[in-house]
C-alpha atoms as a PDB file:
ATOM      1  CA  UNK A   1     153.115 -66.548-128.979  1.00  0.00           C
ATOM      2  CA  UNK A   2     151.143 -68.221-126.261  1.00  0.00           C
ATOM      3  CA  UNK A   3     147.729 -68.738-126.258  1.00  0.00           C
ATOM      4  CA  UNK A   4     146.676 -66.081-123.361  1.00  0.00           C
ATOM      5  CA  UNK A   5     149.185 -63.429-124.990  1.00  0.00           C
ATOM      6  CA  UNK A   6     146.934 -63.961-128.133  1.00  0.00           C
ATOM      7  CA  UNK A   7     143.694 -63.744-126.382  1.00  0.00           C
ATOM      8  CA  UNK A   8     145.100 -60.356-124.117  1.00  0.00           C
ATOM      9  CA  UNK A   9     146.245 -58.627-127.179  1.00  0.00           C
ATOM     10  CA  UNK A  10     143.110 -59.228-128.646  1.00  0.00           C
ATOM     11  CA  UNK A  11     141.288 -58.114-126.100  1.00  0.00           C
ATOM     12  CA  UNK A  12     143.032 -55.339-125.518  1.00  0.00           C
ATOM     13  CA  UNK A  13     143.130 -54.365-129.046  1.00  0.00           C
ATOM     14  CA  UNK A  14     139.475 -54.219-129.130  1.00  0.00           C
ATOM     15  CA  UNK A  15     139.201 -52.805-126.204  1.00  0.00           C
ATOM     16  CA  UNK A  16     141.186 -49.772-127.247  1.00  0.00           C
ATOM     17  CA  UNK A  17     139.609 -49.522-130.701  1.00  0.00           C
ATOM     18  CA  UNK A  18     135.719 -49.339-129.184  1.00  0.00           C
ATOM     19  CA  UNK A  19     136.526 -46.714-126.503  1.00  0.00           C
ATOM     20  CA  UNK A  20     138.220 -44.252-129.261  1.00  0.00           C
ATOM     21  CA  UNK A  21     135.310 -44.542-131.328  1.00  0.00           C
ATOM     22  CA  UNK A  22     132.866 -43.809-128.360  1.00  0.00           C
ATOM     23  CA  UNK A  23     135.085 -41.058-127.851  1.00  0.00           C
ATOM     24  CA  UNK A  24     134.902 -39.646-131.175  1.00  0.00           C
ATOM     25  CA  UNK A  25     130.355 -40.089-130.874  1.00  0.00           C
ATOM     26  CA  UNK A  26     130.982 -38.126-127.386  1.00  0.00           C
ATOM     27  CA  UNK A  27     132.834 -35.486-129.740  1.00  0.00           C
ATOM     28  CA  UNK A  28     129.882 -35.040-131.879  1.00  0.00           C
ATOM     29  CA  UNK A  29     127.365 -34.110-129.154  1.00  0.00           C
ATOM     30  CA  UNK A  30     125.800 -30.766-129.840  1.00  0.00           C
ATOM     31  CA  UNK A  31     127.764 -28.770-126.986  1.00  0.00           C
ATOM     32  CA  UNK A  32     131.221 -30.003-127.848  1.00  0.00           C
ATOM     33  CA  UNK A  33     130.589 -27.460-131.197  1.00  0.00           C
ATOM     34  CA  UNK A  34     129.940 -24.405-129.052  1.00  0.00           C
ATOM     35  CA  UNK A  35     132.029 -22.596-126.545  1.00  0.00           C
ATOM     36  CA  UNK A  36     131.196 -24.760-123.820  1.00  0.00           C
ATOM     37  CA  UNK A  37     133.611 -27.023-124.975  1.00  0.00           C
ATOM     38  CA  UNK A  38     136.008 -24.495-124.085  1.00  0.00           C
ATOM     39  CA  UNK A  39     134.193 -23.302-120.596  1.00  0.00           C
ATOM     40  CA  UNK A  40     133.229 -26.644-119.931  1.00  0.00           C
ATOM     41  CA  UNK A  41     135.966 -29.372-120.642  1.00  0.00           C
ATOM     42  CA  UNK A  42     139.309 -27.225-121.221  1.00  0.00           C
ATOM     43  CA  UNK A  43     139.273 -24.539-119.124  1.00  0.00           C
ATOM     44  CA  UNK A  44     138.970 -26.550-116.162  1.00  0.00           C
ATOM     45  CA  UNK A  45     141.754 -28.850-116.835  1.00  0.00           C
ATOM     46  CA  UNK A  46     143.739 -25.344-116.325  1.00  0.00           C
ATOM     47  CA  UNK A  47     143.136 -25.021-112.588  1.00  0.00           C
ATOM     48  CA  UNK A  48     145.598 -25.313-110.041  1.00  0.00           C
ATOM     49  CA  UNK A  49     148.411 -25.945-113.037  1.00  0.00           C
ATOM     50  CA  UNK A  50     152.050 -24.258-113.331  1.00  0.00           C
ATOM     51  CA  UNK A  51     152.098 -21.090-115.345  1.00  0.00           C
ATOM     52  CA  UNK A  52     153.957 -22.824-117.751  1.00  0.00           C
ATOM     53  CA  UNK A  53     151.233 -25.523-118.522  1.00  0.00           C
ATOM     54  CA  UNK A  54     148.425 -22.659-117.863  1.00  0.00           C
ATOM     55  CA  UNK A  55     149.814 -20.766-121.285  1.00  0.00           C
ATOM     56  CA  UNK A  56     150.314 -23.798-123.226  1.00  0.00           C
ATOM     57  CA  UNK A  57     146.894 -24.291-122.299  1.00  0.00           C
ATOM     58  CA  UNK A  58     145.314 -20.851-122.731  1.00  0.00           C
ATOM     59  CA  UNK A  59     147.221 -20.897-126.366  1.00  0.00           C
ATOM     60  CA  UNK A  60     145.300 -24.129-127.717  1.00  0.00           C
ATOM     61  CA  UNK A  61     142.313 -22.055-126.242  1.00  0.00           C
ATOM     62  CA  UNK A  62     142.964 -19.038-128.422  1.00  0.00           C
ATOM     63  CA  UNK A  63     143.437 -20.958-131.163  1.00  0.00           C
ATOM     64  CA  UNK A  64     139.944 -23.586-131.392  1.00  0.00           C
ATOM     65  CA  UNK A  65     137.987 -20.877-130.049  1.00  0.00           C
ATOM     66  CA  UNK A  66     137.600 -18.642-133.449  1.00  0.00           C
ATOM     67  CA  UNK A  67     136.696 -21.759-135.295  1.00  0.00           C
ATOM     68  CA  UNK A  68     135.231 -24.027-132.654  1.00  0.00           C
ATOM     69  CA  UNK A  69     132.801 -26.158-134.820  1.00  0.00           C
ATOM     70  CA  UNK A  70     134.698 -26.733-137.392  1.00  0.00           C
ATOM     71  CA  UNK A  71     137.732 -27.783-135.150  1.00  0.00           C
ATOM     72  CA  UNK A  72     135.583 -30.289-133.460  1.00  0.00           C
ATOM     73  CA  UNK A  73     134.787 -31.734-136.368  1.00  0.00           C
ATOM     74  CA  UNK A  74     137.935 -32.626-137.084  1.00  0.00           C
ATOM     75  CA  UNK A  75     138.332 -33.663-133.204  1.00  0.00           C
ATOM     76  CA  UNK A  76     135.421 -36.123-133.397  1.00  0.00           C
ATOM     77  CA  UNK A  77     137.090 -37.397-136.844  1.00  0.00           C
ATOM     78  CA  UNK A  78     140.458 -38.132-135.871  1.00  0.00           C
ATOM     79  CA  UNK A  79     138.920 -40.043-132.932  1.00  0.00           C
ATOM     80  CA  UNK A  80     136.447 -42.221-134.991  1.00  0.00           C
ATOM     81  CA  UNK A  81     139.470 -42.789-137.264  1.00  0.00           C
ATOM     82  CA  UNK A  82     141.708 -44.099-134.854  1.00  0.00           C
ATOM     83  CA  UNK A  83     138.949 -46.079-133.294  1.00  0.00           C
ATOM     84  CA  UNK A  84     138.442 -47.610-137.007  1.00  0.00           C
ATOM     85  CA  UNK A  85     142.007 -48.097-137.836  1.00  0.00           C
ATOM     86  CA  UNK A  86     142.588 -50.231-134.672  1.00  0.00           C
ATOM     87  CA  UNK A  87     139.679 -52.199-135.310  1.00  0.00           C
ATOM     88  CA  UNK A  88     140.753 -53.444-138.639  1.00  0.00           C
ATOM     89  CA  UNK A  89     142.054 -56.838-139.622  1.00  0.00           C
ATOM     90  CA  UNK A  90     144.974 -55.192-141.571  1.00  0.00           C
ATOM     91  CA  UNK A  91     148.192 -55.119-139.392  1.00  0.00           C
ATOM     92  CA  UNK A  92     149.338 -52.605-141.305  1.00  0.00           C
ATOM     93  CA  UNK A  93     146.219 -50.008-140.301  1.00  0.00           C
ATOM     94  CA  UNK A  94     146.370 -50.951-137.132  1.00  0.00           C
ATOM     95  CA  UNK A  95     149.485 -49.547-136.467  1.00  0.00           C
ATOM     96  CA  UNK A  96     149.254 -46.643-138.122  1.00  0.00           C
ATOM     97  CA  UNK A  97     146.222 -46.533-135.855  1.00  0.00           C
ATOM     98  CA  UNK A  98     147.969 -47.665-132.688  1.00  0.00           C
ATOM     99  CA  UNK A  99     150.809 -44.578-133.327  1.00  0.00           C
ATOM    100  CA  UNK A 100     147.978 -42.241-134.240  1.00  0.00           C
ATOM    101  CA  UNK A 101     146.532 -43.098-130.987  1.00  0.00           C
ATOM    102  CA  UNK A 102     149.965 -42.016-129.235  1.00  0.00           C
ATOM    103  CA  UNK A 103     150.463 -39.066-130.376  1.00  0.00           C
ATOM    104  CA  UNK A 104     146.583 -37.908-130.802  1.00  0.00           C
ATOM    105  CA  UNK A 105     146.674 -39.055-126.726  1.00  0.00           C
ATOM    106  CA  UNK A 106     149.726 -36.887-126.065  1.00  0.00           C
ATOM    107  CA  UNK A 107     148.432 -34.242-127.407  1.00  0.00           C
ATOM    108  CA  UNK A 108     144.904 -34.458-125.392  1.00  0.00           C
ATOM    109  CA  UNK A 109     146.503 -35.279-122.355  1.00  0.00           C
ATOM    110  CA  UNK A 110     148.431 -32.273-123.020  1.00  0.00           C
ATOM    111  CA  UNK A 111     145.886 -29.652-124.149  1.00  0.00           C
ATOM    112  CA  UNK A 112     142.813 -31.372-123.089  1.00  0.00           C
ATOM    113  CA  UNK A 113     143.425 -32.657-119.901  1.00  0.00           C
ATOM    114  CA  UNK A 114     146.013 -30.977-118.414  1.00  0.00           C
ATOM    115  CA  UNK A 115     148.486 -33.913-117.859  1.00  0.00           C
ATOM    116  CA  UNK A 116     145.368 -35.264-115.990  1.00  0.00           C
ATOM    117  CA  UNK A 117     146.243 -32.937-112.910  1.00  0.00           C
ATOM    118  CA  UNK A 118     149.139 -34.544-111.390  1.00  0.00           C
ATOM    119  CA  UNK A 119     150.975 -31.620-111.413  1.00  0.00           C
ATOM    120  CA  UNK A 120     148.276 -29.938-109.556  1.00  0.00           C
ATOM    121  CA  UNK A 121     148.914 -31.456-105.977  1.00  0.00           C
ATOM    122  CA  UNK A 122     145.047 -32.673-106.017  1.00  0.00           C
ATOM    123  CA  UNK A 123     145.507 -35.311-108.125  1.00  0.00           C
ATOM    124  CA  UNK A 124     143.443 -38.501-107.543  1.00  0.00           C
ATOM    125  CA  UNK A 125     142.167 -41.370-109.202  1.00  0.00           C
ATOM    126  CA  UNK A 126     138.689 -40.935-107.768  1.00  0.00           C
ATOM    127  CA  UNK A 127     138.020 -38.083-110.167  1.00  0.00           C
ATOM    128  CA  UNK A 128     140.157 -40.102-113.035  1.00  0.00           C
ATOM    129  CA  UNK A 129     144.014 -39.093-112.234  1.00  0.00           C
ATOM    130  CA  UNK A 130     146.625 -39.595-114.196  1.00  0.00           C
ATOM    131  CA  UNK A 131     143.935 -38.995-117.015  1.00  0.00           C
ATOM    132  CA  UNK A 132     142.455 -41.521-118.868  1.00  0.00           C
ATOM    133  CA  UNK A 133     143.554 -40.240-122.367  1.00  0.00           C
ATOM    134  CA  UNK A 134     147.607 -40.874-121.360  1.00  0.00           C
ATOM    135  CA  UNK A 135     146.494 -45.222-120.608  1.00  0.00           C
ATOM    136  CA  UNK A 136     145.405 -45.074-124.067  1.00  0.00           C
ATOM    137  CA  UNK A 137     148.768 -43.990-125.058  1.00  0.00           C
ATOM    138  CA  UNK A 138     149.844 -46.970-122.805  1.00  0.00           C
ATOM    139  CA  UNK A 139     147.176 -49.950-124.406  1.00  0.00           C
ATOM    140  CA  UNK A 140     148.624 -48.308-127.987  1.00  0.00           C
ATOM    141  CA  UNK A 141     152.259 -48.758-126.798  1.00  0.00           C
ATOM    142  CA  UNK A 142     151.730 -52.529-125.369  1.00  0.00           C
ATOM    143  CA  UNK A 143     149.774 -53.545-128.357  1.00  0.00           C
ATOM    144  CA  UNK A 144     153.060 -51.991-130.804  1.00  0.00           C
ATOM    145  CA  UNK A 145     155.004 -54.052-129.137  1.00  0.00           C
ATOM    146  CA  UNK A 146     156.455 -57.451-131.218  1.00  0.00           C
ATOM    147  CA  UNK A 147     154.077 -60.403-129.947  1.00  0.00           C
ATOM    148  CA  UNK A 148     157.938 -62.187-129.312  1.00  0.00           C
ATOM    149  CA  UNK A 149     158.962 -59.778-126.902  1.00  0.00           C
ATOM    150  CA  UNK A 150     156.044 -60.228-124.831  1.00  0.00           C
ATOM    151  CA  UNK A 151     157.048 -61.637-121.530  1.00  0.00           C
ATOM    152  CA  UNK A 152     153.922 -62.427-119.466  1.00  0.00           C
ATOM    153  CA  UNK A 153     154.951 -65.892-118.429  1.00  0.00           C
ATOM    154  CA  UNK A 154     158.046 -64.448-116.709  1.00  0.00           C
ATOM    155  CA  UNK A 155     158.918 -63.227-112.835  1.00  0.00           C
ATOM    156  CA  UNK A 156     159.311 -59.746-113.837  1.00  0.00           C
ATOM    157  CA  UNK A 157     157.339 -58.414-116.431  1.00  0.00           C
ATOM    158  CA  UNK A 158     156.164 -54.591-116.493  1.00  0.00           C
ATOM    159  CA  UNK A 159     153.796 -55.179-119.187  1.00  0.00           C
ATOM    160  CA  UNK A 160     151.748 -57.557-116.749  1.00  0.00           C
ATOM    161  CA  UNK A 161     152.789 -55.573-113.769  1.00  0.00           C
ATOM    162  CA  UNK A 162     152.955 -52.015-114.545  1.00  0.00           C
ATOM    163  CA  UNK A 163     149.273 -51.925-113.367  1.00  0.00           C
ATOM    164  CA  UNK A 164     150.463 -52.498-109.601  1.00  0.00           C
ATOM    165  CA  UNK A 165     152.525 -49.566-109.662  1.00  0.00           C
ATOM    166  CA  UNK A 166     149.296 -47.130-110.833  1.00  0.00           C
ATOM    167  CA  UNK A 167     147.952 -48.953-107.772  1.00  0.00           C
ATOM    168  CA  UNK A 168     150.317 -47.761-105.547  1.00  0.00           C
ATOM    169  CA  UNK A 169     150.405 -44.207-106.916  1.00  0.00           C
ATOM    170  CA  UNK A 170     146.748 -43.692-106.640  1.00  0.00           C
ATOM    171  CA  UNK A 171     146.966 -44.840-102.843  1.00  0.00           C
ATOM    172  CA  UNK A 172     149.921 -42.346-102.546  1.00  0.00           C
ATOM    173  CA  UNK A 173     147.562 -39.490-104.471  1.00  0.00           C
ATOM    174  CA  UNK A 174     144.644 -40.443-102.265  1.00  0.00           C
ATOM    175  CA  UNK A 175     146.972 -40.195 -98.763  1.00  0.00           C
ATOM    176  CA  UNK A 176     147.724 -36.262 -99.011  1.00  0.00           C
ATOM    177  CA  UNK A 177     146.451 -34.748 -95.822  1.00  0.00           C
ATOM    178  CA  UNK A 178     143.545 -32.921 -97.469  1.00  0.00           C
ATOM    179  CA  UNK A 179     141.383 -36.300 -98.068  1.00  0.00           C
ATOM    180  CA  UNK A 180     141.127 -37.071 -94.696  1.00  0.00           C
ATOM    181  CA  UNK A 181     139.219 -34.021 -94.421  1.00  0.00           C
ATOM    182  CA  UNK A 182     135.312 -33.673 -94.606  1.00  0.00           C
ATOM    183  CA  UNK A 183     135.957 -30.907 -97.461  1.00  0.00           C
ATOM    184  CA  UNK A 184     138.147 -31.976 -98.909  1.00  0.00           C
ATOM    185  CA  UNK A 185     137.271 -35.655 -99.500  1.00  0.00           C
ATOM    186  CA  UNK A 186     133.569 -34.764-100.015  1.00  0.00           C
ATOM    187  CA  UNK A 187     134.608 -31.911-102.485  1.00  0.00           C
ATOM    188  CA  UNK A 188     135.608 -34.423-104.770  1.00  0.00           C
ATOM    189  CA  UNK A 189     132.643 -36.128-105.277  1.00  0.00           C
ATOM    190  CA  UNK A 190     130.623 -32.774-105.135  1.00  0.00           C
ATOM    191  CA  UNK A 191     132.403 -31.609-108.181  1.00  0.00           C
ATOM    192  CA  UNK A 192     130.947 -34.724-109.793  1.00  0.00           C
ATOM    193  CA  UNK A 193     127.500 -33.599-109.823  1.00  0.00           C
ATOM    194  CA  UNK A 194     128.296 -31.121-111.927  1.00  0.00           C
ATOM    195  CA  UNK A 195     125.912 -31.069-114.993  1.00  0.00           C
ATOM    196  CA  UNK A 196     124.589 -34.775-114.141  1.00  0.00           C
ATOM    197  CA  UNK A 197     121.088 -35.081-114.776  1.00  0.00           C
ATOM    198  CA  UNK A 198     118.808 -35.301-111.877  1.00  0.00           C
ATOM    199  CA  UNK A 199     118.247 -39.084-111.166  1.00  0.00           C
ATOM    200  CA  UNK A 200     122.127 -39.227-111.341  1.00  0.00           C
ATOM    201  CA  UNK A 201     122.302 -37.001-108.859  1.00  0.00           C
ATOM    202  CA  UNK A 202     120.231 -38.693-106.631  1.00  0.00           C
ATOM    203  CA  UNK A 203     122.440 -41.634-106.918  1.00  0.00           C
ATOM    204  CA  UNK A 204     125.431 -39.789-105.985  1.00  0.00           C
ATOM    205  CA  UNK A 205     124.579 -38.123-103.164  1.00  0.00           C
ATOM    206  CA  UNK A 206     124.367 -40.139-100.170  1.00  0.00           C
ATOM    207  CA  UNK A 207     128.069 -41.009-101.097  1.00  0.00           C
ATOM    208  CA  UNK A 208     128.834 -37.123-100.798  1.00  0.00           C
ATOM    209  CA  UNK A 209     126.997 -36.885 -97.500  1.00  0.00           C
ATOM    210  CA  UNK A 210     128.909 -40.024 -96.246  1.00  0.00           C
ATOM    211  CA  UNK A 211     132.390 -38.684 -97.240  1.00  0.00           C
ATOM    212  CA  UNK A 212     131.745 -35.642 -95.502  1.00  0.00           C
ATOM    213  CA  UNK A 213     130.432 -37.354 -92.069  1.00  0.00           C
ATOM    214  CA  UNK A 214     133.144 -40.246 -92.124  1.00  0.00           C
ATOM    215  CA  UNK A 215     136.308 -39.209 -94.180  1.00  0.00           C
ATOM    216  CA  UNK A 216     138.695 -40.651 -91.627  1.00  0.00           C
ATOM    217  CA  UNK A 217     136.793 -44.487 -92.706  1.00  0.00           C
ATOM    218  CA  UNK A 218     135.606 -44.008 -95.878  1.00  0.00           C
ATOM    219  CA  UNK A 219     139.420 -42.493 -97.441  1.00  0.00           C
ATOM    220  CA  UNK A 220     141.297 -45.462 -95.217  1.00  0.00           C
ATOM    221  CA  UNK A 221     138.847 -47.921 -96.887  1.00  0.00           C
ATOM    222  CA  UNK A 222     140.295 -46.377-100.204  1.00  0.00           C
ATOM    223  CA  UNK A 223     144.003 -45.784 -99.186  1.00  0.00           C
ATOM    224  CA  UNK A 224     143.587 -49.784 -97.562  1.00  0.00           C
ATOM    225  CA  UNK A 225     142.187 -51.124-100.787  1.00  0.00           C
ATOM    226  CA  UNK A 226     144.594 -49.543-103.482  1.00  0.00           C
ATOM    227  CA  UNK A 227     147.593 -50.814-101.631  1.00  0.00           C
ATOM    228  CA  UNK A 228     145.859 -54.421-100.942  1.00  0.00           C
ATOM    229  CA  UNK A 229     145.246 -54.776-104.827  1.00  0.00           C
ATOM    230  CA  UNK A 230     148.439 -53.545-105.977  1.00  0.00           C
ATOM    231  CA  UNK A 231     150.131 -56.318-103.845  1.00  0.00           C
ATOM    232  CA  UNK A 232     147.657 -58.628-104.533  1.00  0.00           C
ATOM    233  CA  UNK A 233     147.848 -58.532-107.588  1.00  0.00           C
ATOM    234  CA  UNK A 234     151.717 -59.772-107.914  1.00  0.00           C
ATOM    235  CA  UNK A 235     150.521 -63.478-106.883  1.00  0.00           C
ATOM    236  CA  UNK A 236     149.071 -66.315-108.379  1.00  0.00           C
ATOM    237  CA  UNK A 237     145.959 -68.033-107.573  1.00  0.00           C
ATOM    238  CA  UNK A 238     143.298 -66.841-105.178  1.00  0.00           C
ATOM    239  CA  UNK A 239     145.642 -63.935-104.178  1.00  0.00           C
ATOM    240  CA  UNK A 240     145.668 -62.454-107.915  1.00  0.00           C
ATOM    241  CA  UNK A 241     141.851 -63.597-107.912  1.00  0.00           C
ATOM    242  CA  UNK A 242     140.509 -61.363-105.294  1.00  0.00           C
ATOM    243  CA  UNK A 243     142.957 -58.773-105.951  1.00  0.00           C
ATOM    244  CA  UNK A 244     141.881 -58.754-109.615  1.00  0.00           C
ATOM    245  CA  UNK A 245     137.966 -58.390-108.374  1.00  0.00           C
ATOM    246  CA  UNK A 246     138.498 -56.299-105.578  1.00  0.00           C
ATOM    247  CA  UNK A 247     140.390 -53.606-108.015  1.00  0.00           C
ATOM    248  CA  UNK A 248     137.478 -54.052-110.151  1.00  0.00           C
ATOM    249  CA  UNK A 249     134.738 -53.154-107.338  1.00  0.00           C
ATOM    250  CA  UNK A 250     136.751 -50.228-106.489  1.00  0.00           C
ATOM    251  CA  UNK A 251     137.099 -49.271-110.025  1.00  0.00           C
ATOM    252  CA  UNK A 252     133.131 -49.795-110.195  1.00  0.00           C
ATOM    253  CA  UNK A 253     133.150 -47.341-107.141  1.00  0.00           C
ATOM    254  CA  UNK A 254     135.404 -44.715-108.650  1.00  0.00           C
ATOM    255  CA  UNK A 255     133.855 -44.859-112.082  1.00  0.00           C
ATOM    256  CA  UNK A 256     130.336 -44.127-110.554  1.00  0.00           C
ATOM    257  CA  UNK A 257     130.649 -41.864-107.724  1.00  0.00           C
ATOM    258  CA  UNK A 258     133.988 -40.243-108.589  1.00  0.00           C
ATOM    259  CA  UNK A 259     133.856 -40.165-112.526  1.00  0.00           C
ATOM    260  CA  UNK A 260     129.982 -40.250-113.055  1.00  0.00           C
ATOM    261  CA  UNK A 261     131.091 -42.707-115.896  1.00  0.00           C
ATOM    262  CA  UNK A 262     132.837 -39.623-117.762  1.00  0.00           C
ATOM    263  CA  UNK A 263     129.977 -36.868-117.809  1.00  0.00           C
ATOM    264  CA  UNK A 264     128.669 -39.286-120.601  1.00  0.00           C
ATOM    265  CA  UNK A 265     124.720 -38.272-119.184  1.00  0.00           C
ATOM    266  CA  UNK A 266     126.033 -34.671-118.752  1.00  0.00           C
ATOM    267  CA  UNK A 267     125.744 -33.768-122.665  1.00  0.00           C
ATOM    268  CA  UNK A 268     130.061 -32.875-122.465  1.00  0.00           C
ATOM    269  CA  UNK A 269     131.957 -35.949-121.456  1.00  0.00           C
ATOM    270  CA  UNK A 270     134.711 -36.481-123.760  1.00  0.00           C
ATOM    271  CA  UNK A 271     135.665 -40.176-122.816  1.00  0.00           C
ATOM    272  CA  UNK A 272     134.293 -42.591-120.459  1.00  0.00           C
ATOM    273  CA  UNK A 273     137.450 -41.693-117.889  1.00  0.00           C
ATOM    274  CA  UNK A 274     140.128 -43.695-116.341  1.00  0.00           C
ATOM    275  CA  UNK A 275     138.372 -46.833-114.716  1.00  0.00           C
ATOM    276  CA  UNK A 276     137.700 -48.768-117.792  1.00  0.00           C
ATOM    277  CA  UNK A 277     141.023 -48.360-118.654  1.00  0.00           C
ATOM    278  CA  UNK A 278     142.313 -49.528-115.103  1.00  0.00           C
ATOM    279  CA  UNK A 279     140.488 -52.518-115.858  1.00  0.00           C
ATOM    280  CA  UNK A 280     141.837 -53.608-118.882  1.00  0.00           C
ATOM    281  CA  UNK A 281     145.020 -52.970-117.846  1.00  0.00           C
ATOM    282  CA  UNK A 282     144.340 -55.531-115.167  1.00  0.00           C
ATOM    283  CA  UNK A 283     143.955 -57.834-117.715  1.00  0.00           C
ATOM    284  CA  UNK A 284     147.052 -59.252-118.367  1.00  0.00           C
ATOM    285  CA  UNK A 285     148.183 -59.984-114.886  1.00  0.00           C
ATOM    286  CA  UNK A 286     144.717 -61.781-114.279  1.00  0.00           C
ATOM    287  CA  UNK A 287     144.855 -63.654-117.145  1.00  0.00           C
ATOM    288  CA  UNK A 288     148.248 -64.952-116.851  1.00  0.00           C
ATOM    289  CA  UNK A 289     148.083 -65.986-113.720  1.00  0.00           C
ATOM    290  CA  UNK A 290     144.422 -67.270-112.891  1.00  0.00           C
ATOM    291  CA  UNK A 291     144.461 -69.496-116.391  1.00  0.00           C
ATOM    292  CA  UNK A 292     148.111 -71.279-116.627  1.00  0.00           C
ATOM    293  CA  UNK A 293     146.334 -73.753-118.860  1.00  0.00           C
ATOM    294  CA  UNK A 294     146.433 -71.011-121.953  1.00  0.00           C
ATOM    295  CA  UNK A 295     150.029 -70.627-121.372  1.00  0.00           C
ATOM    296  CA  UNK A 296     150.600 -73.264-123.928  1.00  0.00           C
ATOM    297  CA  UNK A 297     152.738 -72.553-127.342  1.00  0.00           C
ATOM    298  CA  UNK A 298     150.932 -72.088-130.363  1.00  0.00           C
ATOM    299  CA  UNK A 299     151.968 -71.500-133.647  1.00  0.00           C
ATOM    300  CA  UNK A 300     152.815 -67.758-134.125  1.00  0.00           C
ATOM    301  CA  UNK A 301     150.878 -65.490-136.170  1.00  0.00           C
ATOM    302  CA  UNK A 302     152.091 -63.021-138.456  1.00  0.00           C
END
């Protein structure tokens, strides 16, 4: 294994393991063990879906409802569990924990967060699309993965480049007619002051009055950038450089004004959101390719 494989899987392992245990703290706050849970966080990930998803949905609803504390308890713990388990020094836990995480994130992505709304025809990666729960099922899968069969020093490599493509199908997402509309673009950054408190709110406005006044500049700015990072990022050098910190000011942009950093100040955000996980998905490709020096063999480690 070379030496920036080590230091990527590392990272990312960590990485992975803090944000599922600051998930499973977010489960313990004192509305996630009352019906606004259910009002609040699942209901709304039911809007806009096929019928078919809407009844799954509405099914997992019948069921926590009757026995909503005590559910969430065992939410939170499952989360702080895997969080634990991936944190260890023990392969052997951390695997369990890393196929834990899978499934647990299926299931969430599922039931919680309605396949993150790409079935919707809304979907965008402003607000967090394709869900942030279903890139933890994609860290867990990487990190499962034998350290031989990692390929980062080669031409094509989707663990390195698979980031590109989410790139690419956020710009898609964020081209549909309706976001180069004053409603429409501003709407989704209005629904993000939902339940903020009020010096949050204060932050985020002037960036919902500007989308609504210039949606033509500020969604081409967006559409412009995803596309520019995506290719940018498939070079070496200064390309990958500025492609790597450009995709990180736009994450910066989305995770503020678009995700409000997960409802975490709201009293009912479940997870931080998406762009964290953007950004360590970056990782790899920015890694490789700005610091050839680390791609030096080492000795391999069980």
């Amino acid at each position: 294994m070379t030496e920036s494989t080590r230091r990527i899987r590392n990272w990312l392992k960590w990485g992975l393991g803090v944000l599922w245990f600051v998930d499973g703290l977010l489960q313990l706050q004192p509305g996630m063990f009352s019906m606004d849970m259910i009002s609040q966080v699942m209901q709304p990930a039911l809007s806009g879906q096929p019928s078919w998803l809407t009844h799954m949905g509405n099914w997992a609803i019948a069921l926590i409802s009757p026995h909503i504390a005590l559910i969430n308890w065992g939410f939170a713990g499952i989360q702080l569990l895997i969080g634990i388990l991936i944190l260890m020094r023990n392969p052997r836990w951390v695997k369990f924990g890393l196929w834990l995480s899978i499934v647990w994130g299926v299931a969430v992505w599922i039931f919680g967060e309605g396949l993150g709304s790409i079935l919707t025809g809304s979907a965008t990666a402003l607000s967090g699309a394709p869900g942030s729960v279903i890139l933890y099922v994609w860290l867990a899968v990487l990190l499962l993965i034998p350290d031989a069969s990692w390929c980062l020093d080669k031409a094509r490599c989707w663990m390195r480049d698979g980031v590109v493509y989410l790139w690419w199908l956020a710009a898609l997402q964020q081209a549909i007619p309706a976001y180069w509309t004053p409603l429409g673009l501003s709407s989704v950054f209005q629904s993000n002051l939902m339940m903020q408190p009020h010096w949050f709110v204060k932050v985020l406005s002037p960036v919902v009055n500007f989308s609504a006044k210039n949606p033509h500049l500020l969604n081409g700015i967006l559409v412009f950038g995803m596309i520019s990072v995506g290719i940018l990022l498939l070079y070496h050098g200064r390309w990958n450089f500025w492609g790597f910190w450009i995709g990180t000011a736009l994450l910066l942009f989305m995770w503020i004004f678009g995700q409000g950093f997960g409802g975490v100040f709201s009293g009912m955000g479940t997870d931080p959101n998406a762009a964290p996980l953007w950004f360590m998905l970056m990782l790899p490709s920015y890694m490789t390719r700005q610091f050839p020096q680390l791609r030096v063999k080492t000795e391999q480690i069980a």
